[in-house]
Protein backbone atom coordinates (compact mmCIF):
# COMPACT_ATOMS: atom_id res chain seq x y z
CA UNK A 1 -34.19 -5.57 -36.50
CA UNK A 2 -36.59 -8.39 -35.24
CA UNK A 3 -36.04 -7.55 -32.22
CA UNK A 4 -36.93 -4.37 -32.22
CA UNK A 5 -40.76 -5.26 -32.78
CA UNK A 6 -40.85 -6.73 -29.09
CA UNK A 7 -38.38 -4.28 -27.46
CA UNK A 8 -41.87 -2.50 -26.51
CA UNK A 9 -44.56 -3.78 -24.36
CA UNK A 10 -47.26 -1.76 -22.49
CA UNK A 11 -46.69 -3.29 -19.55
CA UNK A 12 -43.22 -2.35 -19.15
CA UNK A 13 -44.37 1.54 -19.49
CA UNK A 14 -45.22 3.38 -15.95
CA UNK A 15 -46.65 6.75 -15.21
CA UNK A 16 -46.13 8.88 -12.39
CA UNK A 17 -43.71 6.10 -11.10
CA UNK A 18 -42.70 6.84 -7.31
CA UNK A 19 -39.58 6.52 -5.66
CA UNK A 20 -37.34 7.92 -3.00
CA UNK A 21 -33.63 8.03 -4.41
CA UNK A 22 -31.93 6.63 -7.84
CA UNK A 23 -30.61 3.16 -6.48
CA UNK A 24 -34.31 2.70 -4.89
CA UNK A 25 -35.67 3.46 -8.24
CA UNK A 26 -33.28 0.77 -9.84
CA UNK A 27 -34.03 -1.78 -7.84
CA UNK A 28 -38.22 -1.48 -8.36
CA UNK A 29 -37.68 -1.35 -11.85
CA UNK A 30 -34.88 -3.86 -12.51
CA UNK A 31 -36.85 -6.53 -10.04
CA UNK A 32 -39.95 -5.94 -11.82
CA UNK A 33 -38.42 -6.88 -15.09
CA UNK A 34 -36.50 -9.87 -13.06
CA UNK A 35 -40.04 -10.82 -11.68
CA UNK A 36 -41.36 -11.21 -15.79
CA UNK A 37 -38.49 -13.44 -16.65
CA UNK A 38 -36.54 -10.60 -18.77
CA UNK A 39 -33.62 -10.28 -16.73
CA UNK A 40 -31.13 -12.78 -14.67
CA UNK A 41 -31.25 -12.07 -10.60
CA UNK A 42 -27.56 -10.37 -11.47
CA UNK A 43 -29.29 -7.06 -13.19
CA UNK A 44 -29.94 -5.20 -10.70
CA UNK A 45 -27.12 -5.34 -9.12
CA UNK A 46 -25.50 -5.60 -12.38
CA UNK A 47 -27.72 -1.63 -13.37
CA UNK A 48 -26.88 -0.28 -9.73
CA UNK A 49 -22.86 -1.12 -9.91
CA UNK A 50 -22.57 0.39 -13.57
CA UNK A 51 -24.66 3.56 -12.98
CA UNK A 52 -22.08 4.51 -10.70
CA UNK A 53 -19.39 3.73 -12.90
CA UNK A 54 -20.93 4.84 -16.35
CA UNK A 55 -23.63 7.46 -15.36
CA UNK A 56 -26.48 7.75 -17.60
CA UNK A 57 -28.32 10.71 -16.81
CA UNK A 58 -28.55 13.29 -19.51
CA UNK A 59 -30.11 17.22 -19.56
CA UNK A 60 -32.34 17.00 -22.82
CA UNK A 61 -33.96 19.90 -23.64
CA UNK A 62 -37.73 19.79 -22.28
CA UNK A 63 -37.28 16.71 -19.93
CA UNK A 64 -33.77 15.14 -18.48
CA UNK A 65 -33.33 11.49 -18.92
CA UNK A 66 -31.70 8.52 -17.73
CA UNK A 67 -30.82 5.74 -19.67
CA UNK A 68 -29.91 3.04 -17.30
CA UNK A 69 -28.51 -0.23 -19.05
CA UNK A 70 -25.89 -3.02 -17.92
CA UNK A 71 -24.38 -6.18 -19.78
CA UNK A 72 -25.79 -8.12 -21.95
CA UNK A 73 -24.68 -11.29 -19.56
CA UNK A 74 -27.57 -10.25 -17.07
CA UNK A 75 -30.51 -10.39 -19.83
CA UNK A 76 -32.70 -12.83 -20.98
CA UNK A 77 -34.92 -10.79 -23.36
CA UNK A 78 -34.71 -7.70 -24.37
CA UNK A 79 -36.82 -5.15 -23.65
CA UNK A 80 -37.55 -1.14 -23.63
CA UNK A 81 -38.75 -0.11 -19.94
CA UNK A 82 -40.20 3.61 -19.43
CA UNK A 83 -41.09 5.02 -16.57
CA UNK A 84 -42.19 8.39 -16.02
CA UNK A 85 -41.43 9.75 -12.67
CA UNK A 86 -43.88 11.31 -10.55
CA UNK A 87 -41.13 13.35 -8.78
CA UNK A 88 -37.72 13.52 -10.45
CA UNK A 89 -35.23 11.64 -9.02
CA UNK A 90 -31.10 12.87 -9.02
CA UNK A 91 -28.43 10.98 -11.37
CA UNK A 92 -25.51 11.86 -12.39
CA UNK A 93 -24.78 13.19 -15.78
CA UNK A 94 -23.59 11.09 -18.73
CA UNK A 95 -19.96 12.13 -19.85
CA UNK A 96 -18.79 13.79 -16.80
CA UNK A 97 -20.10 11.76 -13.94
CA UNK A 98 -20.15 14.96 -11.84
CA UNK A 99 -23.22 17.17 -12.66
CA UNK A 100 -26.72 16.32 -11.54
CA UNK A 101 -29.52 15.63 -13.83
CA UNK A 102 -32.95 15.66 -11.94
CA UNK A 103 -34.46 13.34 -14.12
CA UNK A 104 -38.27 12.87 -15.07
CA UNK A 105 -38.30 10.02 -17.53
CA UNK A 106 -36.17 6.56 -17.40
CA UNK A 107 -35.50 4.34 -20.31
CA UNK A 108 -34.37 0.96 -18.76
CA UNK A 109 -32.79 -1.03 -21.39
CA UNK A 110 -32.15 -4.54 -21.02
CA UNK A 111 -30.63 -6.00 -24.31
CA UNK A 112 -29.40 -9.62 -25.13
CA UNK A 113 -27.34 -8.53 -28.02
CA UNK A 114 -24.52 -6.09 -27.96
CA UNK A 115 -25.00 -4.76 -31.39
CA UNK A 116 -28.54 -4.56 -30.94
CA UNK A 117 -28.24 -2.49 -27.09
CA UNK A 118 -25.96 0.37 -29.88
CA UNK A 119 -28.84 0.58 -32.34
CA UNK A 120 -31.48 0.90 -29.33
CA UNK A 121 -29.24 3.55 -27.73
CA UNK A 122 -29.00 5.42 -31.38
CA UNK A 123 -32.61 5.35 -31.90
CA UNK A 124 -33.19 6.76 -28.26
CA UNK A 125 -30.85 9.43 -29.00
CA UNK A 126 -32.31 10.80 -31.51
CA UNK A 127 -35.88 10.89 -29.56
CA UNK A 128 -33.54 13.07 -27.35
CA UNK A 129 -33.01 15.70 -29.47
CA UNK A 130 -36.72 16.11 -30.18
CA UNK A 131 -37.74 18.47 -27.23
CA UNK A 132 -41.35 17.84 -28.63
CA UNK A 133 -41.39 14.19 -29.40
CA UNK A 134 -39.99 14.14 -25.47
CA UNK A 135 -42.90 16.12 -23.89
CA UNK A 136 -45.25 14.49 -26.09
CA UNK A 137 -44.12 10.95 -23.82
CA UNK A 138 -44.15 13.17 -20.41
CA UNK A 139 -47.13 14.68 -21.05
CA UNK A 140 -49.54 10.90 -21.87
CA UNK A 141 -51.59 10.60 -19.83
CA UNK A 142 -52.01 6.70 -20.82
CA UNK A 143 -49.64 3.87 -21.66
CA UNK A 144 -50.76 3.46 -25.13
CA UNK A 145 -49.62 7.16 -26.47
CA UNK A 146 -45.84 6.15 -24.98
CA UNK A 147 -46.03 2.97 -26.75
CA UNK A 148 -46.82 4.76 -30.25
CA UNK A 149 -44.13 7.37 -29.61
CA UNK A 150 -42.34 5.07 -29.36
CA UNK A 151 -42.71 2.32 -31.49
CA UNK A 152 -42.49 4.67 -34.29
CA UNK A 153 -38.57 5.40 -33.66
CA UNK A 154 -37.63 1.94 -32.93
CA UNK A 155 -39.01 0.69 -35.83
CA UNK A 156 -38.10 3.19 -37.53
């Protein structure tokens, strides 16, 4: 669980985040954490190819989300991303790859360790579930409130 106590990091948490399309939106977020030395050059085309594949967008109650991820092979440290959309943006849902999700809040994961990116995506999960605990995030108005959210599930 180390890990877990740098997953988070205000700078990788964005409000009203703007883009035009979900592969545009990809990109800006997967270069940004390629520009901070997180990720290898190969993530976001890495994210991009297995969003197609594996789509992660899902209809929570309250707010959708996506949970964009890719292989570990593409990561250098692992980190949480969160961006809150200032328009939502279409994926496709998780499970049946043909529904659309218009999605307001992204959780970018980029995780070094395989059995670590399963207990990050359990934890996330169960924030979910929470319509409130999800609101509460959409509704900051300041990096600092996502952060705690946050930080207390991971940690938890």
């Amino acid at each position: 669980m180390e890990e877990n106590i740098t997953l988070l990091n205000e700078e990788l948490i964005f409000l009203d985040f703007e883009s035009t399309n979900q592969e545009e939106l990809l990109k800006k977020l997967g270069n940004f954490l390629y520009s901070k030395g997180y990720v290898k050059e190969s993530y976001v085309d890495g994210i991009i190819q297995r969003e197609k594949v594996f789509p992660t967008g899902l209809n929570t109650l309250g707010v959708a989300v996506a949970i964009p991820h890719t292989d570990a092979k593409h990561v250098n440290k692992s980190v949480l991303l969160v961006a809150k959309l200032k328009n939502p943006i279409c994926f496709k849902e998780m499970g049946n790859g043909i529904n659309d999700v218009y999605v307001k809040l992204i959780f970018m994961l980029a995780i070094k360790n395989p059995d670590e990116q399963l207990k990050t995506l359990s934890k996330l999960m169960s924030i979910f579930s929470e319509e409130k605990t999800l609101l509460n995030i959409y509704n900051a108005k300041i990096k600092k409130d996502i952060f705690n959210i946050l930080n207390d599930v991971i940690l938890r």
